[in-house]
N, C-alpha and C. Protein backbone atom coordinates (compact mmCIF):
# COMPACT_ATOMS: atom_id res chain seq x y z
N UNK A 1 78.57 106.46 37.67
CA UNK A 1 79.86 106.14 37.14
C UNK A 1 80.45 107.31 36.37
N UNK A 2 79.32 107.99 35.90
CA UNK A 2 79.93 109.35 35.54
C UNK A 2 80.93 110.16 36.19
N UNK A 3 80.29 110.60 37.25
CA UNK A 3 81.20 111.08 38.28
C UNK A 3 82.23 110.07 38.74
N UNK A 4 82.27 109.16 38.97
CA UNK A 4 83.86 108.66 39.07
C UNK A 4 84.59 108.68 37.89
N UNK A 5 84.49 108.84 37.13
CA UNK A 5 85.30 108.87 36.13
C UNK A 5 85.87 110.12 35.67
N UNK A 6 84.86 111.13 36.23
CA UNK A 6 85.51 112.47 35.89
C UNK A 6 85.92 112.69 36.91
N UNK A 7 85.97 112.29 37.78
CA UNK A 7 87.29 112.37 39.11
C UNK A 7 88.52 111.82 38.82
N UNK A 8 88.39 110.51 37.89
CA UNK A 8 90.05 110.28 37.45
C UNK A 8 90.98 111.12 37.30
N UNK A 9 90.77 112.24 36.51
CA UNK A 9 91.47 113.46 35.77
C UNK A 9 92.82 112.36 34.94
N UNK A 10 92.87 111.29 34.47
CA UNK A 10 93.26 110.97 33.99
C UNK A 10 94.10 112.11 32.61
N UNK A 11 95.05 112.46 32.46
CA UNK A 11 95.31 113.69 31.72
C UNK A 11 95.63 113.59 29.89
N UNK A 12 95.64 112.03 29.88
CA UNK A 12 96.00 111.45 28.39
C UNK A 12 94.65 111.55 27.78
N UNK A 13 93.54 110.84 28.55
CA UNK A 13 92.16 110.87 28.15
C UNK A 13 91.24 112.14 28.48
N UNK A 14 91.60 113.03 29.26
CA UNK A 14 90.33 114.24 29.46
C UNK A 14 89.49 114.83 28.26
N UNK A 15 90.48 115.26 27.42
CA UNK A 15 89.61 115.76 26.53
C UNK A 15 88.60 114.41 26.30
N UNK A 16 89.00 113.46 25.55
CA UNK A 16 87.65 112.30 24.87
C UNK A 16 86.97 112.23 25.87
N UNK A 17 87.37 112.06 27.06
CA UNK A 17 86.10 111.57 28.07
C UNK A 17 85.24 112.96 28.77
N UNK A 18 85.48 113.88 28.40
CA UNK A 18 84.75 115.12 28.81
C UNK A 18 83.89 115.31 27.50
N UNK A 19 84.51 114.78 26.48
CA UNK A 19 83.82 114.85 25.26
C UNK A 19 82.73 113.66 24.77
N UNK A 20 82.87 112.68 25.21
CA UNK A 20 81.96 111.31 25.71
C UNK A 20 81.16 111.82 26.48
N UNK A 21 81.17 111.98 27.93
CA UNK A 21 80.47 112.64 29.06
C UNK A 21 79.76 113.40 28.65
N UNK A 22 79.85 114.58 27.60
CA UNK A 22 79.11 115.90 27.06
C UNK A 22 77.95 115.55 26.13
N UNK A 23 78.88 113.88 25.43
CA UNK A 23 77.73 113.55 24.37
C UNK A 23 76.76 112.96 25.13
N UNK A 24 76.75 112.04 25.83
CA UNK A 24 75.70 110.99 26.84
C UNK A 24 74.90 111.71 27.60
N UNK A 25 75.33 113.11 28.46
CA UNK A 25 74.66 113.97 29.12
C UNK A 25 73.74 115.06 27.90
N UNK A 26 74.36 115.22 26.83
CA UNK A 26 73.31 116.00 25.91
C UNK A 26 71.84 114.76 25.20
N UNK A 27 72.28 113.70 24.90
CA UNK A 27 71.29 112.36 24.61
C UNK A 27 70.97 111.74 25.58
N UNK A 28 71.06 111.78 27.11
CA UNK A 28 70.73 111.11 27.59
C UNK A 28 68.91 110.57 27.53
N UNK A 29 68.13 111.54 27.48
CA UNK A 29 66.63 111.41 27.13
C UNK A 29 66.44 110.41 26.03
N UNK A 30 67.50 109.89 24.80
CA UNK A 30 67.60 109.06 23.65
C UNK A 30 68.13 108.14 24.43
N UNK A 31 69.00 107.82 25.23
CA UNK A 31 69.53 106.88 25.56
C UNK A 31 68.42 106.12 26.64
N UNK A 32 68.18 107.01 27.25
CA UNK A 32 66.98 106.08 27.70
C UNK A 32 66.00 105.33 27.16
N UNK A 33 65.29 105.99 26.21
CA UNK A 33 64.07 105.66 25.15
C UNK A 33 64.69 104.37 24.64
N UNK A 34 66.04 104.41 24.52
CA UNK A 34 66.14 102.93 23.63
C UNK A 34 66.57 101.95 24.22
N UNK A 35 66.90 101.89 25.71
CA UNK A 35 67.08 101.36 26.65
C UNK A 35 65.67 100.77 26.58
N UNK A 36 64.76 101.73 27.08
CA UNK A 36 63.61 101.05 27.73
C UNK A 36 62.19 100.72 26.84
N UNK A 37 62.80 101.35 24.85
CA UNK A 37 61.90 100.67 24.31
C UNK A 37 62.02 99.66 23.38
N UNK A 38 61.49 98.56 22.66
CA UNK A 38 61.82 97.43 22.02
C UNK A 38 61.64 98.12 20.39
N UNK A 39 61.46 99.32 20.32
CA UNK A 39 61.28 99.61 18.69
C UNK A 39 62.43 100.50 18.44
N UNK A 40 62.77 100.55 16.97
CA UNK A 40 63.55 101.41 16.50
C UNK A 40 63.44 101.81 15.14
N UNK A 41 64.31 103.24 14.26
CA UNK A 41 63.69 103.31 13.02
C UNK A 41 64.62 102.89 12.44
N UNK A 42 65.44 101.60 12.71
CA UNK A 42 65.96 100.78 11.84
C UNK A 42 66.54 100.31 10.39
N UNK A 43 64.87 100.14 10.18
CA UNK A 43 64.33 99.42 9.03
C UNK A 43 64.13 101.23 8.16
N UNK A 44 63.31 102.34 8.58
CA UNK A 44 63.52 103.10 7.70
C UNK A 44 65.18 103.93 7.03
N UNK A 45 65.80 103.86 8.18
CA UNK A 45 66.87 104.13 8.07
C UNK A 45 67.93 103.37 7.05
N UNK A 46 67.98 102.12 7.37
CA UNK A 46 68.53 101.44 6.30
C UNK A 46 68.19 101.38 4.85
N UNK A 47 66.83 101.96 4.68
CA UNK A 47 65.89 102.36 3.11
C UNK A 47 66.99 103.70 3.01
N UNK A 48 66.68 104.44 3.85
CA UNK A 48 67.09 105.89 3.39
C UNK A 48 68.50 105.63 2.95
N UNK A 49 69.22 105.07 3.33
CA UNK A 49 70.82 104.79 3.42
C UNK A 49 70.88 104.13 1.82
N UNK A 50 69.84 103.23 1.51
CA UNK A 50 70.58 102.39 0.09
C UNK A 50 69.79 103.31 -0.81
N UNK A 51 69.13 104.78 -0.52
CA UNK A 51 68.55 105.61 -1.41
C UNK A 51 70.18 106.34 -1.79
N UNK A 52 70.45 106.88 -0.49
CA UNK A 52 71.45 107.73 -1.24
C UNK A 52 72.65 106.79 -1.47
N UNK A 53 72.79 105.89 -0.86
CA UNK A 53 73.93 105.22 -2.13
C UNK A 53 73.29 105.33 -3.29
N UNK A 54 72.16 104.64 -4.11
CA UNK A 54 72.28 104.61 -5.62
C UNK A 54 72.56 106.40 -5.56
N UNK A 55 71.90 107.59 -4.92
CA UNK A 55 71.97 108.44 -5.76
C UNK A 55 73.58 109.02 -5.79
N UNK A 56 74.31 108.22 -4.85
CA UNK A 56 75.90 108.80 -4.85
C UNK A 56 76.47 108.43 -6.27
N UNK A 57 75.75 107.13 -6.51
CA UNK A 57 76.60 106.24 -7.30
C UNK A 57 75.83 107.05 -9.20
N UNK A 58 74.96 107.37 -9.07
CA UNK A 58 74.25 108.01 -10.08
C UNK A 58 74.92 109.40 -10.26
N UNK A 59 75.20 110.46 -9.14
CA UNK A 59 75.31 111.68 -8.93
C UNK A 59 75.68 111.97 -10.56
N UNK A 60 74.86 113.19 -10.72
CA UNK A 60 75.39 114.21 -11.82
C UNK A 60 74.90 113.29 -13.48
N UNK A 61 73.88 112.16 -13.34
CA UNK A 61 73.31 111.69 -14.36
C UNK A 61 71.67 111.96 -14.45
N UNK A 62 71.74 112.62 -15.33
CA UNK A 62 70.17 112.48 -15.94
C UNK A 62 69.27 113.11 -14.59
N UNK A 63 68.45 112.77 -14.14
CA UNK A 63 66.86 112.85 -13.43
C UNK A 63 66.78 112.52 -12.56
N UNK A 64 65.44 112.89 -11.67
CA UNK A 64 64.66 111.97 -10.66
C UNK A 64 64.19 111.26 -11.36
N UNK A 65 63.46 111.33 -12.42
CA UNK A 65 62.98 109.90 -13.34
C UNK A 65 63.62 108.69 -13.03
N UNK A 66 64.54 108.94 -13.82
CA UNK A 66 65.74 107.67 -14.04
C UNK A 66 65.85 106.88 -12.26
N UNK A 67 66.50 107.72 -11.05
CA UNK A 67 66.36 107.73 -10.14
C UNK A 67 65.26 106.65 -9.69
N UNK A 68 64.08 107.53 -10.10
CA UNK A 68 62.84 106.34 -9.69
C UNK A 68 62.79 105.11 -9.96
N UNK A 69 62.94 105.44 -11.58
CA UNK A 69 62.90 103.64 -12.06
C UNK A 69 63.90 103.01 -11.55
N UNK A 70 64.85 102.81 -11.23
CA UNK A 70 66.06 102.67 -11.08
C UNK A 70 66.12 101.72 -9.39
N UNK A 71 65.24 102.28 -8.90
CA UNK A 71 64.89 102.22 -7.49
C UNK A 71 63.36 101.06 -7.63
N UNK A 72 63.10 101.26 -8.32
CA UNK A 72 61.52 100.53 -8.57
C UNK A 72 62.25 99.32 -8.64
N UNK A 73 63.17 99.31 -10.09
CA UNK A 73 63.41 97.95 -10.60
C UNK A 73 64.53 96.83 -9.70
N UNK A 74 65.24 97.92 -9.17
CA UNK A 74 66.12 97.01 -7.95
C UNK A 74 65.60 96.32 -7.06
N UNK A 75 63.79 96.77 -6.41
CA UNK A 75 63.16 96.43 -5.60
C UNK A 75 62.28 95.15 -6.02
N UNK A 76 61.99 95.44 -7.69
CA UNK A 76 61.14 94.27 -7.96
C UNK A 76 62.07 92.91 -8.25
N UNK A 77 63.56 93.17 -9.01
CA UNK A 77 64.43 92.11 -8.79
C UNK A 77 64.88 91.87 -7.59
N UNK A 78 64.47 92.61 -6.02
CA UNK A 78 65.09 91.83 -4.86
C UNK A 78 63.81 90.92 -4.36
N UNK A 79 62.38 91.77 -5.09
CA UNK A 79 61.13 90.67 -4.15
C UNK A 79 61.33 89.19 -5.07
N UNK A 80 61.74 89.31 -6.27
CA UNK A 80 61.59 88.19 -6.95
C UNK A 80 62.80 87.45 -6.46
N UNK A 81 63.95 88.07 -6.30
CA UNK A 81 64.97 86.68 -5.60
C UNK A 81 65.99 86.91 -6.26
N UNK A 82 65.93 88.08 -7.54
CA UNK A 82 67.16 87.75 -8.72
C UNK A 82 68.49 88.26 -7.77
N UNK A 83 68.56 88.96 -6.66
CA UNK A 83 69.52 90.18 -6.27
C UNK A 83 69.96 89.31 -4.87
């Protein structure tokens, strides 16, 4: 379908779809893997993501200390239920 589509020459869309086409043909080896496997890094990813929110939301205060605790205690008020 690739190739039909870059036969359109459609002239409103070329650039995005040569630029689509460029991305899928450079990942295609990723696009497969997640096609054909049932795991993903998900779950670490979404950790890493609510790390640097607090540290966006912290930026330019105090420590990694603070940081840590900060991160400890959000985790022990979400296992307990308070959050």
């Amino acid at each position: 379908w690739i190739t039909k589509v870059k036969d359109l020459k459609i002239s409103e869309l070329n650039s995005f779809i040569n630029s689509f086409i460029n991305g899928l043909q450079n990942d295609y080896e990723s696009i497969l893997n997640a096609i054909k496997f049932d795991y993903s890094n998900g779950l670490a990813e979404g950790n890493v993501n609510k790390l640097k929110n607090i540290k966006r939301v912290m930026y330019g205060r105090n420590s990694f200390k603070l940081l840590r605790h900060k991160i400890i205690m959000l985790e022990k008020l979400r296992k307990s239920g308070s959050i």
